[in-house]
Structures are given as structure tokens and as C-alpha cells.
N, C-alpha and C. Protein backbone atom coordinates (compact mmCIF):
# COMPACT_ATOMS: atom_id res chain seq x y z
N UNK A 1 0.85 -1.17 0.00
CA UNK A 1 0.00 0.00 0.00
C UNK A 1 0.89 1.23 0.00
N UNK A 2 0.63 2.76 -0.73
CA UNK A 2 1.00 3.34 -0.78
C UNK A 2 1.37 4.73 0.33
N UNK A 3 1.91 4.98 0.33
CA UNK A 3 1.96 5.81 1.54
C UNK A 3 1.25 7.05 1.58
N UNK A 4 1.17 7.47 3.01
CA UNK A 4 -0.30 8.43 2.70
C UNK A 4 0.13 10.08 3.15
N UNK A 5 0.55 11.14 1.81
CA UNK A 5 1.06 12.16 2.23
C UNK A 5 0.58 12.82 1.43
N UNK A 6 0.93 14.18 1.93
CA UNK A 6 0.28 15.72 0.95
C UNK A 6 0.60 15.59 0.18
N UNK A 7 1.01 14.83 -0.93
CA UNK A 7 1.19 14.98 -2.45
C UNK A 7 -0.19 13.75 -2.60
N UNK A 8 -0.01 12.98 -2.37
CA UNK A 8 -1.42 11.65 -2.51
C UNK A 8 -2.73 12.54 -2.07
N UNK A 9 -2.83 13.09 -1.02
CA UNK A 9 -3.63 13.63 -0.54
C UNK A 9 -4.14 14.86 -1.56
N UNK A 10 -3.09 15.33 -1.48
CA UNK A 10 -4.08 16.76 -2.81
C UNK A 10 -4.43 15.95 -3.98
N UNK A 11 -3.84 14.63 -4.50
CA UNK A 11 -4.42 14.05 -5.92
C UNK A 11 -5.63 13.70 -5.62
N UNK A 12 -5.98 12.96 -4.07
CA UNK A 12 -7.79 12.75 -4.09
C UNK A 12 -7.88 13.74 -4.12
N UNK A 13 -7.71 15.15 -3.28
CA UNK A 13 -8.87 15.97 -3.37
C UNK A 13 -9.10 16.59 -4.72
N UNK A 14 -8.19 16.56 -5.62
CA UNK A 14 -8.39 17.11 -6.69
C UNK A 14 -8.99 16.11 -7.89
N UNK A 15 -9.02 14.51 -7.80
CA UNK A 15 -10.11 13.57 -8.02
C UNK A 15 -11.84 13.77 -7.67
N UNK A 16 -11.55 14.19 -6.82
CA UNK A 16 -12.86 14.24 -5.61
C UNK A 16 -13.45 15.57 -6.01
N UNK A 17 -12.65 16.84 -7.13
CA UNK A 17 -12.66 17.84 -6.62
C UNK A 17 -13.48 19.03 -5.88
N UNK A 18 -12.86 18.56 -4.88
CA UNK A 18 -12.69 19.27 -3.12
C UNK A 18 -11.89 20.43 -2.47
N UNK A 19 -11.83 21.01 -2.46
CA UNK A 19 -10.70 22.33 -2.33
C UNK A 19 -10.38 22.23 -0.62
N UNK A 20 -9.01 21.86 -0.12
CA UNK A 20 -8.63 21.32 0.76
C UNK A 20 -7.75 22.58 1.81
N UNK A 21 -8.00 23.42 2.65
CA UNK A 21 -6.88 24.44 3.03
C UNK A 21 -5.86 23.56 3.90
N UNK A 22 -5.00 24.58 4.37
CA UNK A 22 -3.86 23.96 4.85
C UNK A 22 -4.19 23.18 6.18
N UNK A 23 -5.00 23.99 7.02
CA UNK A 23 -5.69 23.04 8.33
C UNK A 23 -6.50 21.71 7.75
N UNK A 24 -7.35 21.61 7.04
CA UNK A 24 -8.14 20.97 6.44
C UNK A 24 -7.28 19.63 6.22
N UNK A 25 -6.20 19.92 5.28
CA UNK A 25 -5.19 18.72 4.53
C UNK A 25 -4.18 17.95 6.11
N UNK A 26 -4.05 19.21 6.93
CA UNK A 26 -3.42 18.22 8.27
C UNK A 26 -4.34 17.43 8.55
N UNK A 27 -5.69 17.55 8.93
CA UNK A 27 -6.40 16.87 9.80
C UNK A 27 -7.00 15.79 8.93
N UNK A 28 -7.32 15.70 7.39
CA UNK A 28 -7.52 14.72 6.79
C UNK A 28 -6.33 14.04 6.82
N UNK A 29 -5.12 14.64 6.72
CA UNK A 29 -4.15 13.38 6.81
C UNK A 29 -4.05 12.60 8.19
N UNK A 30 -4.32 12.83 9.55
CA UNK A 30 -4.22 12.73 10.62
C UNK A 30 -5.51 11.64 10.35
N UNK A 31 -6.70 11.70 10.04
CA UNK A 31 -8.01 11.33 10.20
C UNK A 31 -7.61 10.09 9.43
N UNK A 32 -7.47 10.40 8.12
CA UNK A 32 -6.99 8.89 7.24
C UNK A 32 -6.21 7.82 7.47
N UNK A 33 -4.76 8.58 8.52
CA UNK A 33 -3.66 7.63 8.64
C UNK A 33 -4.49 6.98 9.67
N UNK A 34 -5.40 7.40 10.54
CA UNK A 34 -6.08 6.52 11.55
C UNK A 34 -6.84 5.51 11.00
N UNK A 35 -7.86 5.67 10.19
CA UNK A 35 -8.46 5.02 9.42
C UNK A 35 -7.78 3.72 8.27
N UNK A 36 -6.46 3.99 8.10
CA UNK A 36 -5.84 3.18 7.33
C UNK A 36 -5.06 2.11 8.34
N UNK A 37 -4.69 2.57 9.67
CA UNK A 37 -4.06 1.69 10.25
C UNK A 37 -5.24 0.90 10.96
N UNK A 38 -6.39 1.58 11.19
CA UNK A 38 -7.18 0.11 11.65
C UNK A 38 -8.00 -0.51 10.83
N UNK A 39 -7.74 -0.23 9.30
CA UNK A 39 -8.14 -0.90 8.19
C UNK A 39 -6.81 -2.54 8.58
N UNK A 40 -5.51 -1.84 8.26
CA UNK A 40 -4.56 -2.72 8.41
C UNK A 40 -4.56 -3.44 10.11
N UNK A 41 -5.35 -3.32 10.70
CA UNK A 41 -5.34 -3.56 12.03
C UNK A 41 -6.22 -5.21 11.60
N UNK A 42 -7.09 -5.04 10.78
CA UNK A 42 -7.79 -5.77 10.71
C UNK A 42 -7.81 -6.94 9.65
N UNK A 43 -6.14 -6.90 9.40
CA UNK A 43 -5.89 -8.26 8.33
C UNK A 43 -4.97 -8.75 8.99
N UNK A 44 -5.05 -8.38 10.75
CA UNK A 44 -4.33 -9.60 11.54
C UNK A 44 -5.46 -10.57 12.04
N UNK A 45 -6.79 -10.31 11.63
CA UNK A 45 -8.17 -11.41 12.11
C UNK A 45 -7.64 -12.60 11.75
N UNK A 46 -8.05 -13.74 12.20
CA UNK A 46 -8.01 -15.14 12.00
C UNK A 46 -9.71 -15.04 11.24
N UNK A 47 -9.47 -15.29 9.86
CA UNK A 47 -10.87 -15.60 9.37
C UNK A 47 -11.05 -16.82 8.73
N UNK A 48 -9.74 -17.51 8.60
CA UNK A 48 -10.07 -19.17 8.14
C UNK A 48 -11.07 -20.00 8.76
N UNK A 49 -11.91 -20.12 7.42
CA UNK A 49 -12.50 -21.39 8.44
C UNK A 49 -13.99 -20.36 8.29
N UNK A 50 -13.98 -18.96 7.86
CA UNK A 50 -15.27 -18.69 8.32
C UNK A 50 -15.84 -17.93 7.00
N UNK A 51 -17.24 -18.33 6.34
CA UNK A 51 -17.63 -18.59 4.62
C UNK A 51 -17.93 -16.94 4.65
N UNK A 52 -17.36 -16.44 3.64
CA UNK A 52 -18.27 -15.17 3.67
C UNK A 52 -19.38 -14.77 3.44
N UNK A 53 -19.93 -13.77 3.60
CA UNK A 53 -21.50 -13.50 3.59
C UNK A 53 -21.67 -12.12 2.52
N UNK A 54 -23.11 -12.71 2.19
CA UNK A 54 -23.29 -11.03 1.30
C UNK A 54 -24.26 -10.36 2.31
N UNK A 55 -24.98 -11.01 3.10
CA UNK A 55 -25.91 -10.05 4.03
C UNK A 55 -25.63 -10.44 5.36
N UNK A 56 -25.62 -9.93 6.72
CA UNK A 56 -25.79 -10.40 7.88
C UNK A 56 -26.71 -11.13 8.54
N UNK A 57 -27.94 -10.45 8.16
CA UNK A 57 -28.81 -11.06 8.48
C UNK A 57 -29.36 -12.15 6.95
N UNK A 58 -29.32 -13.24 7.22
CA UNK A 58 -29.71 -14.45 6.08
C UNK A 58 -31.32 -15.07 6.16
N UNK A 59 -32.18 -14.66 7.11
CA UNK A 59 -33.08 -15.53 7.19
C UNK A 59 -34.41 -13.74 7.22
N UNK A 60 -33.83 -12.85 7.07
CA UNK A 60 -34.39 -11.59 6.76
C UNK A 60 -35.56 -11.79 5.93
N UNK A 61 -36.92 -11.19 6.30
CA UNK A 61 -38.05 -10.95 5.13
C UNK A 61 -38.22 -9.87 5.28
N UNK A 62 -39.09 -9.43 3.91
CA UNK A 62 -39.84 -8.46 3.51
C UNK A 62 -40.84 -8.07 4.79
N UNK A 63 -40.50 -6.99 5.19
CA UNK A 63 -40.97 -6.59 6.16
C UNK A 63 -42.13 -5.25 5.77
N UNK A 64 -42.49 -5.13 4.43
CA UNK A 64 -43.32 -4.29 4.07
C UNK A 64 -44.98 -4.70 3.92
N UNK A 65 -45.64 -4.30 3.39
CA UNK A 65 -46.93 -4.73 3.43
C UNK A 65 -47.08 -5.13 1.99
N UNK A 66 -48.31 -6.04 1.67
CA UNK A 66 -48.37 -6.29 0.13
C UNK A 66 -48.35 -5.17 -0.84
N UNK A 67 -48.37 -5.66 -1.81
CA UNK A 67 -48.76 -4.27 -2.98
C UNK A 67 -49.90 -4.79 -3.14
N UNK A 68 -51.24 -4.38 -2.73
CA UNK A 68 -52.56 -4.96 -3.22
C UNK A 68 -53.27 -3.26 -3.70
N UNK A 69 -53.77 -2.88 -5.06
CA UNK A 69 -54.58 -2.22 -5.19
C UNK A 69 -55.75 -1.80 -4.00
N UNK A 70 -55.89 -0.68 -3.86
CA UNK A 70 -56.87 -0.38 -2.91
C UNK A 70 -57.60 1.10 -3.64
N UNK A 71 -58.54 1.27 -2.98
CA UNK A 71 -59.66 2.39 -3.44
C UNK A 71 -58.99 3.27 -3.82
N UNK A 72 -59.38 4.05 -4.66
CA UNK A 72 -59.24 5.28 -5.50
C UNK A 72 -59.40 6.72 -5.38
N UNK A 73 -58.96 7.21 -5.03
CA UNK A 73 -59.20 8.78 -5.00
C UNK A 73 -60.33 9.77 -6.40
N UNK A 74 -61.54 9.48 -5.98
CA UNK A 74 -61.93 10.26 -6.81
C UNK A 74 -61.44 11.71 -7.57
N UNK A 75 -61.95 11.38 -8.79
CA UNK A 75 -61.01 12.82 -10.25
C UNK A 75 -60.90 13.80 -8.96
N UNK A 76 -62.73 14.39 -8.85
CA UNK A 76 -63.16 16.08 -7.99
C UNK A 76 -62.28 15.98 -7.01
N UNK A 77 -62.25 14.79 -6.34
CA UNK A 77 -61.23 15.00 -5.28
C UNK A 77 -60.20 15.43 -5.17
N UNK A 78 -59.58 14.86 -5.86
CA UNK A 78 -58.14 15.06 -6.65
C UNK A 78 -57.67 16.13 -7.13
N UNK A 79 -58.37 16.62 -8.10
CA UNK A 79 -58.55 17.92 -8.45
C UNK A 79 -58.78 19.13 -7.62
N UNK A 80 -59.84 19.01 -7.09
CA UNK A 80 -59.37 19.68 -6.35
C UNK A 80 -58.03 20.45 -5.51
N UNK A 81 -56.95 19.12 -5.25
CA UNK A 81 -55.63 19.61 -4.24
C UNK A 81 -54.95 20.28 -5.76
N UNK A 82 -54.81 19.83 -6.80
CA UNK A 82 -54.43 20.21 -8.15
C UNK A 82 -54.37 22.40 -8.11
N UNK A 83 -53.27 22.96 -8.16
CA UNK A 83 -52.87 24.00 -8.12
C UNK A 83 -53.27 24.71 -9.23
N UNK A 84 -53.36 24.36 -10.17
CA UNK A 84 -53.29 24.66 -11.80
C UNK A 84 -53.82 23.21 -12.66
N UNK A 85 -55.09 23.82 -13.47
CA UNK A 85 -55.55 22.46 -13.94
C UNK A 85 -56.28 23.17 -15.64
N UNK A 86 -55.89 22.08 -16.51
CA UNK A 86 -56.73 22.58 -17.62
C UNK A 86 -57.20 21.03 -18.10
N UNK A 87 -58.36 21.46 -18.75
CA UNK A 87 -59.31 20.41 -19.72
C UNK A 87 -59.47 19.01 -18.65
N UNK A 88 -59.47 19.62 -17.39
CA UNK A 88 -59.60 17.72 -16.62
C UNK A 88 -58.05 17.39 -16.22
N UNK A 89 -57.23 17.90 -16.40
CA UNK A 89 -55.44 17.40 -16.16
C UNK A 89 -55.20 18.78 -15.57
N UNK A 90 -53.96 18.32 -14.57
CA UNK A 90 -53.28 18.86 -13.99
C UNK A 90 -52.18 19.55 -14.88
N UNK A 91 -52.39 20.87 -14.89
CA UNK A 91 -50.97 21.67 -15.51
C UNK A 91 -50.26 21.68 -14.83
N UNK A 92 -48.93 21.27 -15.38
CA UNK A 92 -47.47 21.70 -14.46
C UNK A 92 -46.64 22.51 -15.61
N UNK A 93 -45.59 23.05 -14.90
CA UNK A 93 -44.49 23.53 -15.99
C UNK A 93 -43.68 22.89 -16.70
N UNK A 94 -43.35 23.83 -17.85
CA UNK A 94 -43.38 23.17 -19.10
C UNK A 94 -41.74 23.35 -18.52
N UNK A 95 -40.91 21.70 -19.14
CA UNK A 95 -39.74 21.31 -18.52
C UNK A 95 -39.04 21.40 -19.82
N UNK A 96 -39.53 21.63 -21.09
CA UNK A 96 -38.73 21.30 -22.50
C UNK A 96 -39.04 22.64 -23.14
N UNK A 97 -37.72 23.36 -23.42
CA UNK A 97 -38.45 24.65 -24.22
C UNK A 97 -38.22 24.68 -25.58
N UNK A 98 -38.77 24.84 -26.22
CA UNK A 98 -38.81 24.90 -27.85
C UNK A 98 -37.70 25.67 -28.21
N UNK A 99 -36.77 25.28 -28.99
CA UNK A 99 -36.33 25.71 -30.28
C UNK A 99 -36.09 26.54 -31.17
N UNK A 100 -35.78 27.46 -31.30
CA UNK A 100 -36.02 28.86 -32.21
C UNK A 100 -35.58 28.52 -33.37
């Protein structure tokens, strides 16, 4: 792995681009080197022996309700909350402008 200094550091932020001041670039470097050593902290685990997973929880359901059609909001009704309405439809603004 590469080492982690103000020259690496301004190439993310300027990947990222992020505009980094001089306090800013200490304390991300300070913040990262922490973050990188207990990244590396954590490929001294003993994980032989144990299958990997794509979810934690494996026996997880759908915890939502069906999709079943249900009653309808009548047009007047409807129309009504409708701000701007022509011929029976709801006008909204026009998102495409023509062409000259």
C-alpha cells in the first residue's frame, strides 16, 4: 500500500474535486492515517475457516406490506388539491423549451 502524504492527498482531493486548506489537509491526513491503520489492524483477524457473507442477516423478510390495489381517489377529489388544472389534467411547468 501506498503511503499516505500531501502529495497523494491533494491528488484525491483534486479527483474528488474538493478544495482542501492547509488546516483541512493536516487533519484529513491525521483522520486517514487513523483510518488506514485500523483498516490494516484488521488483516491480523483469524478468518479461516469462516464462509463469507453477502448479508448479515440471512433468514431476513420483507418486512413491508403487500402491494394490493386499494380504493381510489376520486377525479373532484383530486382535483381539487391540483394547483393549476386545464381540460380535466393537472398543468405543471413546461420542462422542454422549444427551439427557435
Amino acid at each position: 500500500m501506498s503511503e499516505l502524504n500531501r502529495k497523494l492527498l491533494k491528488r484525491l482531493a483534486s479527483l474528488c474535486r474538493i478544495h482542501c486548506t492547509e488546516d483541512d489537509e493536516e487533519r484529513l491526513l491525521n483522520d486517514l492515517g487513523k483510518i488506514l491503520d485500523y483498516v490494516e489492524l484488521l488483516h491480523e483477524v483469524d478468518t479461516d475457516g469462516v464462509d463469507p457473507c453477502n448479508h448479515v442477516i440471512s433468514d431476513m423478510v420483507n418486512c413491508m406490506r403487500a402491494d394490493v390495489p386499494g380504493d381510489v381517489t376520486p377525479r373532484d377529489v383530486f382535483m381539487r388539491n391540483a394547483p393549476d388544472k386545464v381540460g380535466g389534467m393537472v398543468r405543471v411547468p413546461s420542462v422542454i423549451k422549444k427551439s427557435s
